[in-house]
PDB file of N, CA and C in Angstrom:
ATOM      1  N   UNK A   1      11.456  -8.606  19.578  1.00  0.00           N
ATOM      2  CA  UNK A   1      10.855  -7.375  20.086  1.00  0.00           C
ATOM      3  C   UNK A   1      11.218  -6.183  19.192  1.00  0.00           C
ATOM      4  N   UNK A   2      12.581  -6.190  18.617  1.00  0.00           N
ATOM      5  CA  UNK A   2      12.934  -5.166  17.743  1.00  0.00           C
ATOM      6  C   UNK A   2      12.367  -4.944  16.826  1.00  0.00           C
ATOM      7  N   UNK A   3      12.289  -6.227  15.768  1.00  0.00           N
ATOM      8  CA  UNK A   3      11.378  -6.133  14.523  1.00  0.00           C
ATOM      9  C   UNK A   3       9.963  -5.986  14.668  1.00  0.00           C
ATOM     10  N   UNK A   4       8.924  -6.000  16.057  1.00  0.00           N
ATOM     11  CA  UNK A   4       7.662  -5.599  15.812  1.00  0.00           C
ATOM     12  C   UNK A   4       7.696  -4.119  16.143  1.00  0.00           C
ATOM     13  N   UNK A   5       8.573  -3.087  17.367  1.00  0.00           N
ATOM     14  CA  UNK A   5       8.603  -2.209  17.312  1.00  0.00           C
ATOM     15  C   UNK A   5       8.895  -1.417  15.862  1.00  0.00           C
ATOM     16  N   UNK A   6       9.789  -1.795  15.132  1.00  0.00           N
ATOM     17  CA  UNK A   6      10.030  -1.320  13.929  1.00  0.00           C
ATOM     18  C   UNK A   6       9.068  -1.117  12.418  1.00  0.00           C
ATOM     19  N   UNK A   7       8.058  -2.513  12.578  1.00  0.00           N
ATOM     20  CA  UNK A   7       6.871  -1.975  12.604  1.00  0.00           C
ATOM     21  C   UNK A   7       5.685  -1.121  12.263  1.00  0.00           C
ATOM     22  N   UNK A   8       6.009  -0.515  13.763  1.00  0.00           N
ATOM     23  CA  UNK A   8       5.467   1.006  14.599  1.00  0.00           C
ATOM     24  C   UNK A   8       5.535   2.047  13.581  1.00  0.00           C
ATOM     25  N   UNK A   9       4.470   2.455  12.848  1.00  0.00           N
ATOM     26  CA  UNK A   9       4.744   3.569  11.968  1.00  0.00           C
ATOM     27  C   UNK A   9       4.695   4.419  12.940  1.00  0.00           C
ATOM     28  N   UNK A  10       5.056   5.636  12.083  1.00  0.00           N
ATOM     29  CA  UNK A  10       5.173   6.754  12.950  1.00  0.00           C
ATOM     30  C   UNK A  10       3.844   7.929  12.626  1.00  0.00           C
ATOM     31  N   UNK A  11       3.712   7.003  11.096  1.00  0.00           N
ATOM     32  CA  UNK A  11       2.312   8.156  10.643  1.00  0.00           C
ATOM     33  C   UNK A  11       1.260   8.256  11.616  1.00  0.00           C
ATOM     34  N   UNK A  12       0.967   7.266  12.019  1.00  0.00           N
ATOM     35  CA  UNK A  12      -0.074   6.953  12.756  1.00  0.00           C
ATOM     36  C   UNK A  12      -0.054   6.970  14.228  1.00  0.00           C
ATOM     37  N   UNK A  13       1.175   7.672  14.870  1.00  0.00           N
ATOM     38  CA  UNK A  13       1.280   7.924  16.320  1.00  0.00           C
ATOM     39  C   UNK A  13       0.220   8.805  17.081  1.00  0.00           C
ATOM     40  N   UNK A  14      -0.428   9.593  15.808  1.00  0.00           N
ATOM     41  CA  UNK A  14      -1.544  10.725  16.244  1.00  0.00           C
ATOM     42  C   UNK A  14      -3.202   9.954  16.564  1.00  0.00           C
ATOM     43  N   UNK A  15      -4.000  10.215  17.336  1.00  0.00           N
ATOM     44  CA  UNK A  15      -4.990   9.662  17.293  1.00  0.00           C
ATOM     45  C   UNK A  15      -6.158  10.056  16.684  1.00  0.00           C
ATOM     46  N   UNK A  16      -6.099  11.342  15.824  1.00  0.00           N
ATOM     47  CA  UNK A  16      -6.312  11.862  14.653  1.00  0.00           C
ATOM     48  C   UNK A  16      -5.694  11.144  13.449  1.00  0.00           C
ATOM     49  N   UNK A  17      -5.073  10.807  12.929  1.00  0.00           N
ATOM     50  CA  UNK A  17      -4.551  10.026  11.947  1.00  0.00           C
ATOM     51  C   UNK A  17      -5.025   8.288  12.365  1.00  0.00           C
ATOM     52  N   UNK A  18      -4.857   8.237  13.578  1.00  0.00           N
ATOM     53  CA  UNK A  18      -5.411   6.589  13.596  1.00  0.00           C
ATOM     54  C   UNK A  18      -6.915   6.447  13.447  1.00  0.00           C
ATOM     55  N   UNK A  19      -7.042   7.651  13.553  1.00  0.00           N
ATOM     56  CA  UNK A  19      -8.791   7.619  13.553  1.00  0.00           C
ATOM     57  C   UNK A  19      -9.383   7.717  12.341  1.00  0.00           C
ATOM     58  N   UNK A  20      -8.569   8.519  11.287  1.00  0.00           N
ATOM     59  CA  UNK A  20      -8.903   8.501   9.902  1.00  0.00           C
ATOM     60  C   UNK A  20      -8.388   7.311   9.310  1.00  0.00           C
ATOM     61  N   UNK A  21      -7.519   6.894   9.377  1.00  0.00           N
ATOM     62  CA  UNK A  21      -7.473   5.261   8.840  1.00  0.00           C
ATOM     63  C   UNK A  21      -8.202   4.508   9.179  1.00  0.00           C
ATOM     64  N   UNK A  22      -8.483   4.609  10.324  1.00  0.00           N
ATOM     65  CA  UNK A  22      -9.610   3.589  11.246  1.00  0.00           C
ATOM     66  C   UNK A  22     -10.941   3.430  10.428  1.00  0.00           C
ATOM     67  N   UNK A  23     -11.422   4.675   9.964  1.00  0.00           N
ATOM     68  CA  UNK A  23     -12.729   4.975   9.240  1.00  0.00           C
ATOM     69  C   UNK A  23     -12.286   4.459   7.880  1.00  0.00           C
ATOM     70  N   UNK A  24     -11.170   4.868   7.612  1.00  0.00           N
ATOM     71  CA  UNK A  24     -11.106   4.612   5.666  1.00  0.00           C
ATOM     72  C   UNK A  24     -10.855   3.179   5.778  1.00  0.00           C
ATOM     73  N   UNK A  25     -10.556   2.203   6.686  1.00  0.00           N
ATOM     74  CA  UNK A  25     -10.128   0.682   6.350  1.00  0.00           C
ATOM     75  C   UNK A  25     -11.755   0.337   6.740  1.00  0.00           C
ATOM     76  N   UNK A  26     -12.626   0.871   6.882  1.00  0.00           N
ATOM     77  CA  UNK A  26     -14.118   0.027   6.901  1.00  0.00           C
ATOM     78  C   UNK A  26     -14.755   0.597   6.292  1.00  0.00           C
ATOM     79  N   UNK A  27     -14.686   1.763   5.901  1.00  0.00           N
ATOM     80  CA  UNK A  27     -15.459   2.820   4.716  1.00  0.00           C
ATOM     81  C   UNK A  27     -14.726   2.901   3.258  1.00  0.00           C
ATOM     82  N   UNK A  28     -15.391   3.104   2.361  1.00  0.00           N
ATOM     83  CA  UNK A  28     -14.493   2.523   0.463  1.00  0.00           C
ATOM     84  C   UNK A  28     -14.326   4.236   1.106  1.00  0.00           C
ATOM     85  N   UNK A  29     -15.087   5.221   1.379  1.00  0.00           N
ATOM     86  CA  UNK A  29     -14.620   6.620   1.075  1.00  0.00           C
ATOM     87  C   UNK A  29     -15.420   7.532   2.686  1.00  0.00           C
ATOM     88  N   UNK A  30     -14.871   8.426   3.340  1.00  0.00           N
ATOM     89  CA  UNK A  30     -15.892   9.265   3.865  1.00  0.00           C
ATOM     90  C   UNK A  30     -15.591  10.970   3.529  1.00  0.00           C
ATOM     91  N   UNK A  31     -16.018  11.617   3.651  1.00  0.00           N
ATOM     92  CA  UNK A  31     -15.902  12.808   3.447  1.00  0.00           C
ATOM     93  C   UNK A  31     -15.538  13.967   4.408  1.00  0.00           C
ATOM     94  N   UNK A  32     -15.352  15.239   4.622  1.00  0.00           N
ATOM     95  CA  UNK A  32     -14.536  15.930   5.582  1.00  0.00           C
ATOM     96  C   UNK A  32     -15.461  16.157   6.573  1.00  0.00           C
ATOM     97  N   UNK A  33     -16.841  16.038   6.771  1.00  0.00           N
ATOM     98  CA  UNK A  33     -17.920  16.647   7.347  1.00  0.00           C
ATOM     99  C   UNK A  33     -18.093  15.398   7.964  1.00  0.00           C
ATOM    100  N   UNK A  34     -17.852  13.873   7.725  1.00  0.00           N
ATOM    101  CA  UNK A  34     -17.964  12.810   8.405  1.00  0.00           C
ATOM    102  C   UNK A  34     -17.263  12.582   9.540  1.00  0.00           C
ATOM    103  N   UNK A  35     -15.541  12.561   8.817  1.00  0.00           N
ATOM    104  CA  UNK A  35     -14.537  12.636   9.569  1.00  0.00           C
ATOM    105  C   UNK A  35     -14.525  13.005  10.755  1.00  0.00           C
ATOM    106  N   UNK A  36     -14.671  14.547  10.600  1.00  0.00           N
ATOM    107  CA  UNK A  36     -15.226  15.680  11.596  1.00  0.00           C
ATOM    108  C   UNK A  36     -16.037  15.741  12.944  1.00  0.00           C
ATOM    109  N   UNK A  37     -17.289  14.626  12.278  1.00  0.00           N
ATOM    110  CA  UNK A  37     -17.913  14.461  13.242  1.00  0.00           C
ATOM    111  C   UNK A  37     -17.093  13.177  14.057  1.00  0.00           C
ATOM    112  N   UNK A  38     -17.012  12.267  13.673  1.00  0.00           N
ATOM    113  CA  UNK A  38     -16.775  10.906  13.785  1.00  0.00           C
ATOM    114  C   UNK A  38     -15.344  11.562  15.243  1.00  0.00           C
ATOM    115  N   UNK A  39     -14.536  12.126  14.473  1.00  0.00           N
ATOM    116  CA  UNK A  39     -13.185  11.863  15.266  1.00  0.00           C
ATOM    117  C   UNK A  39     -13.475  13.394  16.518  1.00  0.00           C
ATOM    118  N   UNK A  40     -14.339  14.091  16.493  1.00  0.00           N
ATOM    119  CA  UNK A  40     -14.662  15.015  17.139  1.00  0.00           C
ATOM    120  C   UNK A  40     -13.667  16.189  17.320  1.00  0.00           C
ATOM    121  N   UNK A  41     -13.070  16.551  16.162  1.00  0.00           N
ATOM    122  CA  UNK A  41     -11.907  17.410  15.608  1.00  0.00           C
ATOM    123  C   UNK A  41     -12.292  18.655  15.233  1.00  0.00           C
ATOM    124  N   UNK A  42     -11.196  19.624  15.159  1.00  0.00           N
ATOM    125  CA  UNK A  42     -11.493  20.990  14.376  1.00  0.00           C
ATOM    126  C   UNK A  42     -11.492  20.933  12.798  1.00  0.00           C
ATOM    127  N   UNK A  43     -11.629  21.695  12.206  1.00  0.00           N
ATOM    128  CA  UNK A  43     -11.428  21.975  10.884  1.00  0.00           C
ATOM    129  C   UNK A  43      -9.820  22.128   9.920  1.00  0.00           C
ATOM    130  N   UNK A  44      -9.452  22.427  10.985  1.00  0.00           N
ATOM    131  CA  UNK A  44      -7.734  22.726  10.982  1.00  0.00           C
ATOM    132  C   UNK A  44      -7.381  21.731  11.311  1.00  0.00           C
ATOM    133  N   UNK A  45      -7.339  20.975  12.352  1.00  0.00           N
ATOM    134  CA  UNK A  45      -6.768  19.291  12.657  1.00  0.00           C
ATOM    135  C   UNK A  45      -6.748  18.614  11.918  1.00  0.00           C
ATOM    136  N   UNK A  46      -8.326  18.585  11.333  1.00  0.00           N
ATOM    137  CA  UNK A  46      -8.493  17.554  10.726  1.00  0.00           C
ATOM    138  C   UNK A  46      -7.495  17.640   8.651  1.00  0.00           C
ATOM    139  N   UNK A  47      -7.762  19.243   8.968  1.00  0.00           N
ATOM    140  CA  UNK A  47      -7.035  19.215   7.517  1.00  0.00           C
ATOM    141  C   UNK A  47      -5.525  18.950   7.546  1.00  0.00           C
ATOM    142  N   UNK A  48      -4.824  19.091   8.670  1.00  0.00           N
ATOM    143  CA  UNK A  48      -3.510  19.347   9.192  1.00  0.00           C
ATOM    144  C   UNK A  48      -3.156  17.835   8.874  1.00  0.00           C
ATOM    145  N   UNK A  49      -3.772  16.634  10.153  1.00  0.00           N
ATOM    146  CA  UNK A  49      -3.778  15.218   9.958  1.00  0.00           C
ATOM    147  C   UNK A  49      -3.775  14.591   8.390  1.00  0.00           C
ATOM    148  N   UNK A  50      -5.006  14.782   8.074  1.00  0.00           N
ATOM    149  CA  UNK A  50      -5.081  14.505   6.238  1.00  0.00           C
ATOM    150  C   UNK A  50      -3.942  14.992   5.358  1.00  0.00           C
ATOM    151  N   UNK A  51      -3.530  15.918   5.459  1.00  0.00           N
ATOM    152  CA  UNK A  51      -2.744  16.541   4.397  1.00  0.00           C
ATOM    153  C   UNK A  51      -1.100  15.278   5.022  1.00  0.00           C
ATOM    154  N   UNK A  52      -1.159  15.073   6.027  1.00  0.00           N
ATOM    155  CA  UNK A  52       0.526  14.567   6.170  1.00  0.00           C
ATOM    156  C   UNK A  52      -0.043  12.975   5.823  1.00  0.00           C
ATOM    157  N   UNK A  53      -1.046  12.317   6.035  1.00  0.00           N
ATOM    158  CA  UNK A  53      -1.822  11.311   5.891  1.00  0.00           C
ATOM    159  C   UNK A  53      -1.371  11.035   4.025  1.00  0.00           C
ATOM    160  N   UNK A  54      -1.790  11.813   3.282  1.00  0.00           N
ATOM    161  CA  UNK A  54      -1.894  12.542   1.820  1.00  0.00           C
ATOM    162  C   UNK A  54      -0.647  12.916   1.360  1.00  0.00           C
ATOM    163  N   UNK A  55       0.747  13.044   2.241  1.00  0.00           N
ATOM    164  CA  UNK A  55       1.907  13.472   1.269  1.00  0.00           C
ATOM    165  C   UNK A  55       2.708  12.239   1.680  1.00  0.00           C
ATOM    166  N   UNK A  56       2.367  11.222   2.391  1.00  0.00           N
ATOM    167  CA  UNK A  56       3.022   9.846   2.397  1.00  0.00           C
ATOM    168  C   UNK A  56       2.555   8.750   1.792  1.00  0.00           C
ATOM    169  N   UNK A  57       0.845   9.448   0.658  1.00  0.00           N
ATOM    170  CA  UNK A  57       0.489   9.031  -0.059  1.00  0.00           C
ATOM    171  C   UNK A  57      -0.487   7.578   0.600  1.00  0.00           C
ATOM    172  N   UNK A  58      -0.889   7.709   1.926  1.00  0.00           N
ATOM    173  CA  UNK A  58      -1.567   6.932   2.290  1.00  0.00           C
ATOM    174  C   UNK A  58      -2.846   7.218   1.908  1.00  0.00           C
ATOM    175  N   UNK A  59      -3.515   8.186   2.234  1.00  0.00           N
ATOM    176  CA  UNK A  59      -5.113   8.897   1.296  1.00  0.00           C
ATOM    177  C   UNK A  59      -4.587   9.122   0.124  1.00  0.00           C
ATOM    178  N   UNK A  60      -6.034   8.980  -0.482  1.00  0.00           N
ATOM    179  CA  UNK A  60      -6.199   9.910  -1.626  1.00  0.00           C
ATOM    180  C   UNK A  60      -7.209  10.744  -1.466  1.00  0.00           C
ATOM    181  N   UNK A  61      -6.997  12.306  -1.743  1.00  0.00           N
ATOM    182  CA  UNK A  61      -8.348  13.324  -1.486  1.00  0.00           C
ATOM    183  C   UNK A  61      -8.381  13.463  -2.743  1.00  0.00           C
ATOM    184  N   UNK A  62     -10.124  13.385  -2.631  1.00  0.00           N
ATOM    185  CA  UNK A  62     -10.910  13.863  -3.815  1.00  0.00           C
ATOM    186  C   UNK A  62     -11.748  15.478  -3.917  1.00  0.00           C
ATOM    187  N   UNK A  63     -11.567  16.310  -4.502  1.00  0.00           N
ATOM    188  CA  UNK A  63     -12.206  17.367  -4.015  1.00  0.00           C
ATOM    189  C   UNK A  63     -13.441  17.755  -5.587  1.00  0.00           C
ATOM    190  N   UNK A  64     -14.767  18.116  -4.941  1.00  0.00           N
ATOM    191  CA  UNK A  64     -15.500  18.391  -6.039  1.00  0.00           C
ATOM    192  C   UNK A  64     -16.896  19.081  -5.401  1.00  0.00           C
ATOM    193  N   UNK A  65     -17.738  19.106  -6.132  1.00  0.00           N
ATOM    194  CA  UNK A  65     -18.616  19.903  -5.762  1.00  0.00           C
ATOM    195  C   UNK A  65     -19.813  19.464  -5.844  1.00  0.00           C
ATOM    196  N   UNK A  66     -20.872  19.636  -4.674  1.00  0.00           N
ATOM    197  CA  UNK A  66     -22.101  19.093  -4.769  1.00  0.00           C
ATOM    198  C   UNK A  66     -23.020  20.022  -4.812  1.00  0.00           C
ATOM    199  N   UNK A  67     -23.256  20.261  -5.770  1.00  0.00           N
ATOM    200  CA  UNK A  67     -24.073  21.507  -6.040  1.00  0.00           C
ATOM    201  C   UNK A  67     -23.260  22.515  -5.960  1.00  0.00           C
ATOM    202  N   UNK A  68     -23.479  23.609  -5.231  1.00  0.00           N
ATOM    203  CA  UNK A  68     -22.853  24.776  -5.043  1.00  0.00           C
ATOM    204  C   UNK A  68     -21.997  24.415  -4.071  1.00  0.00           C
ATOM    205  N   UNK A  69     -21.745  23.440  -3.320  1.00  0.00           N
ATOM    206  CA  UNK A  69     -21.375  23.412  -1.908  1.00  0.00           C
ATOM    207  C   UNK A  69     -20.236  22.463  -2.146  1.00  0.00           C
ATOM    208  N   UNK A  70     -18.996  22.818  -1.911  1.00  0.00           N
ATOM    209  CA  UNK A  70     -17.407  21.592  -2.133  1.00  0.00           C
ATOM    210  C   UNK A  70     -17.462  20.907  -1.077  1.00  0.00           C
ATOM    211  N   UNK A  71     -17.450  19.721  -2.051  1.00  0.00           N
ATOM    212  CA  UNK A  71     -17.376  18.260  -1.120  1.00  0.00           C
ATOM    213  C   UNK A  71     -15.586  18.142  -1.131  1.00  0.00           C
ATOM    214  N   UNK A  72     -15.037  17.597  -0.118  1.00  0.00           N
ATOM    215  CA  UNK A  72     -13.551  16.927   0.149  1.00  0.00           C
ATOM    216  C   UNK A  72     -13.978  15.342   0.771  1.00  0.00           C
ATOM    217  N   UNK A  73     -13.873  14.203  -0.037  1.00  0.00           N
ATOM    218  CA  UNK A  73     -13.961  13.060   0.223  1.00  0.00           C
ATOM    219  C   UNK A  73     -12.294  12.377   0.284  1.00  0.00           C
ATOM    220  N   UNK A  74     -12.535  11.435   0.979  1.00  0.00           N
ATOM    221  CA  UNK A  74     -11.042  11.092   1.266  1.00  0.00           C
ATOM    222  C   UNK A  74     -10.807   9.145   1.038  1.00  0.00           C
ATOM    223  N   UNK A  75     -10.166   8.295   0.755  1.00  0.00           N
ATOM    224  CA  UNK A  75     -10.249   7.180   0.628  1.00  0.00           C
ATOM    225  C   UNK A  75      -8.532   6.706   0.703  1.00  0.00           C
ATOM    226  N   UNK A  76      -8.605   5.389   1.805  1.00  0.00           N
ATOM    227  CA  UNK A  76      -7.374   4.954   1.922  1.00  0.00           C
ATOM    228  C   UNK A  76      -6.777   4.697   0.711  1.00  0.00           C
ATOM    229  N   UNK A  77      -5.661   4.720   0.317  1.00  0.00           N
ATOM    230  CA  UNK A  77      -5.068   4.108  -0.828  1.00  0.00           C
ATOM    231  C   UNK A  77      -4.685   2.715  -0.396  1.00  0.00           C
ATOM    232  N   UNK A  78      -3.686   1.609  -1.617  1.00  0.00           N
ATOM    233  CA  UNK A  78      -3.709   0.029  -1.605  1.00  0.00           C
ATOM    234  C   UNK A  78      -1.991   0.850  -0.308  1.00  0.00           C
ATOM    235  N   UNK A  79      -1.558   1.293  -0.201  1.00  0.00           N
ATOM    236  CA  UNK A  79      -0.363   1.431   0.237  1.00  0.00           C
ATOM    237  C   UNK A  79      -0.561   1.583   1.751  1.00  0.00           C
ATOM    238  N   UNK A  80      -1.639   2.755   1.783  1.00  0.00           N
ATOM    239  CA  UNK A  80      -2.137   3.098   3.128  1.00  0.00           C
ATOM    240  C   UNK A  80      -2.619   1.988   3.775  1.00  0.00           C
ATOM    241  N   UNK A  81      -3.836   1.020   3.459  1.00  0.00           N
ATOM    242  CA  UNK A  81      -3.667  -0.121   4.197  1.00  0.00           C
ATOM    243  C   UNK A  81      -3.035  -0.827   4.452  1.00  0.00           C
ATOM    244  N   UNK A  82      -2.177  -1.320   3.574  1.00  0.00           N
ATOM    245  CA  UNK A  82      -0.760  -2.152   4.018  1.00  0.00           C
ATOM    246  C   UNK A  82      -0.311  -1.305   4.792  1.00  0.00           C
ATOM    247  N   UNK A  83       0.085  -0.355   4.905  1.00  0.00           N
ATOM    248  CA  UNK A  83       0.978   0.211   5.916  1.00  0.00           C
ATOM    249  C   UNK A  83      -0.035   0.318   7.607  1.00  0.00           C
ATOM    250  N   UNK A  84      -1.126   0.494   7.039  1.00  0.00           N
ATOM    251  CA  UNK A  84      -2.121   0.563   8.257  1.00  0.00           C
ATOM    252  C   UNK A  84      -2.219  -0.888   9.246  1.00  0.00           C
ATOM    253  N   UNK A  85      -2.213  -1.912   8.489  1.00  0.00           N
ATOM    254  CA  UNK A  85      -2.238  -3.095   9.067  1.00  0.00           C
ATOM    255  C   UNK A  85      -1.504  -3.571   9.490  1.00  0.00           C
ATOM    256  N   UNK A  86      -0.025  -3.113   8.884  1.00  0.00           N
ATOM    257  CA  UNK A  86       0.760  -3.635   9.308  1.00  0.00           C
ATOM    258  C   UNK A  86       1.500  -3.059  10.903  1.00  0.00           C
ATOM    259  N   UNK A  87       0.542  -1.784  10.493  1.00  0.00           N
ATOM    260  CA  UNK A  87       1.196  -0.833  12.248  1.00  0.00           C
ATOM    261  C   UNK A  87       0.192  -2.097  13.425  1.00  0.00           C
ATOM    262  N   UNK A  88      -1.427  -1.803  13.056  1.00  0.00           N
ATOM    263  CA  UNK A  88      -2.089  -2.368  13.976  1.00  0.00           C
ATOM    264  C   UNK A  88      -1.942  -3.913  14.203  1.00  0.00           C
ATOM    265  N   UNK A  89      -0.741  -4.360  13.293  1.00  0.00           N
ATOM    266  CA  UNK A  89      -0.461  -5.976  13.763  1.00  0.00           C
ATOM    267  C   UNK A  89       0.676  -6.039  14.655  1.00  0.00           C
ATOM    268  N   UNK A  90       1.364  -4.993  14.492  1.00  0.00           N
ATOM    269  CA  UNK A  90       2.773  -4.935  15.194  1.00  0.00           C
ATOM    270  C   UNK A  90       2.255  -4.748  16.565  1.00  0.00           C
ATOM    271  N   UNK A  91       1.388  -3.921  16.715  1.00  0.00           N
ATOM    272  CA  UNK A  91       0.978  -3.255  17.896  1.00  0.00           C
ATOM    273  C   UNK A  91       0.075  -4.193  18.851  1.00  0.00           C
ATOM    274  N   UNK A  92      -0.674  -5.244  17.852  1.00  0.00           N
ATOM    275  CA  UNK A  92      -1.496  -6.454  18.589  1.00  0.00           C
ATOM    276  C   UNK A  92      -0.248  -7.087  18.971  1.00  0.00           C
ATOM    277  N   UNK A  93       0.845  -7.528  18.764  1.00  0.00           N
ATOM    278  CA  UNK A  93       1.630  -8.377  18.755  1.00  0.00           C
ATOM    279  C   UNK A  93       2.412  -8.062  20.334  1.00  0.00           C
ATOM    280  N   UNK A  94       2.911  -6.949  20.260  1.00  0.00           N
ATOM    281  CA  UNK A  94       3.115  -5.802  21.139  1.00  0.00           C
ATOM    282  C   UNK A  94       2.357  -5.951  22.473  1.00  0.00           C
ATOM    283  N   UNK A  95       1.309  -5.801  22.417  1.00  0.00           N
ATOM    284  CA  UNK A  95       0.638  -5.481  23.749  1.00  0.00           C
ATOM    285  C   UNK A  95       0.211  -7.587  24.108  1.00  0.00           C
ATOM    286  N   UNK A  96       0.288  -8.150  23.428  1.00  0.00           N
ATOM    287  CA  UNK A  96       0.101  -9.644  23.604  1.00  0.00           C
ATOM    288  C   UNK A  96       1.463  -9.923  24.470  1.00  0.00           C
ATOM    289  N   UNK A  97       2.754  -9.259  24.574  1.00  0.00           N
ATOM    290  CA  UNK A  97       3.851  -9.838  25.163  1.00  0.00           C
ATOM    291  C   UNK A  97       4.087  -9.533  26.344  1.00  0.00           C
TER     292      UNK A  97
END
């Protein structure tokens, strides 16, 4: 029981953060205007979530411009899924006992 709680990331305790992994482990990339809609968030949440998502180096943000208008696209990194899967296996494992 110890070693699946342990596990348990902590990045992902938010349901804003589980929700952006959620999207980046079935999407190669989505963007901030997707996100947004998808997780039904503010503008500030969502940048708040991403950015701590982004300094544990689980995203990678891409920022650029589509036309006149800045795109922020976002894509799990190889680290972020391992770490992602390995929360949502602990947690299947977890609620199975």
């Amino acid at each position: 029981m110890k070693n699946i709680i342990s596990n348990i990331n902590k990045a992902f305790d938010h349901r804003i953060r589980l929700g952006i992994m959620s999207v980046l482990m079935v999407n190669d990339f989505a963007d901030f205007k997707t996100l947004k809609e998808l997780l039904g968030v503010t503008d500030g949440n969502l940048a708040s979530h991403a950015k701590a998502l982004e300094k544990d180096d689980y995203i990678l943000v891409e920022k650029s411009f589509i036309g006149r208008k800045p795109n922020t696209r976002y894509s799990a990194t190889k680290k972020g899924r391992e770490a992602f899967q390995k929360h949502v296996d602990a947690i299947e494992k977890l609620l199975k006992q």
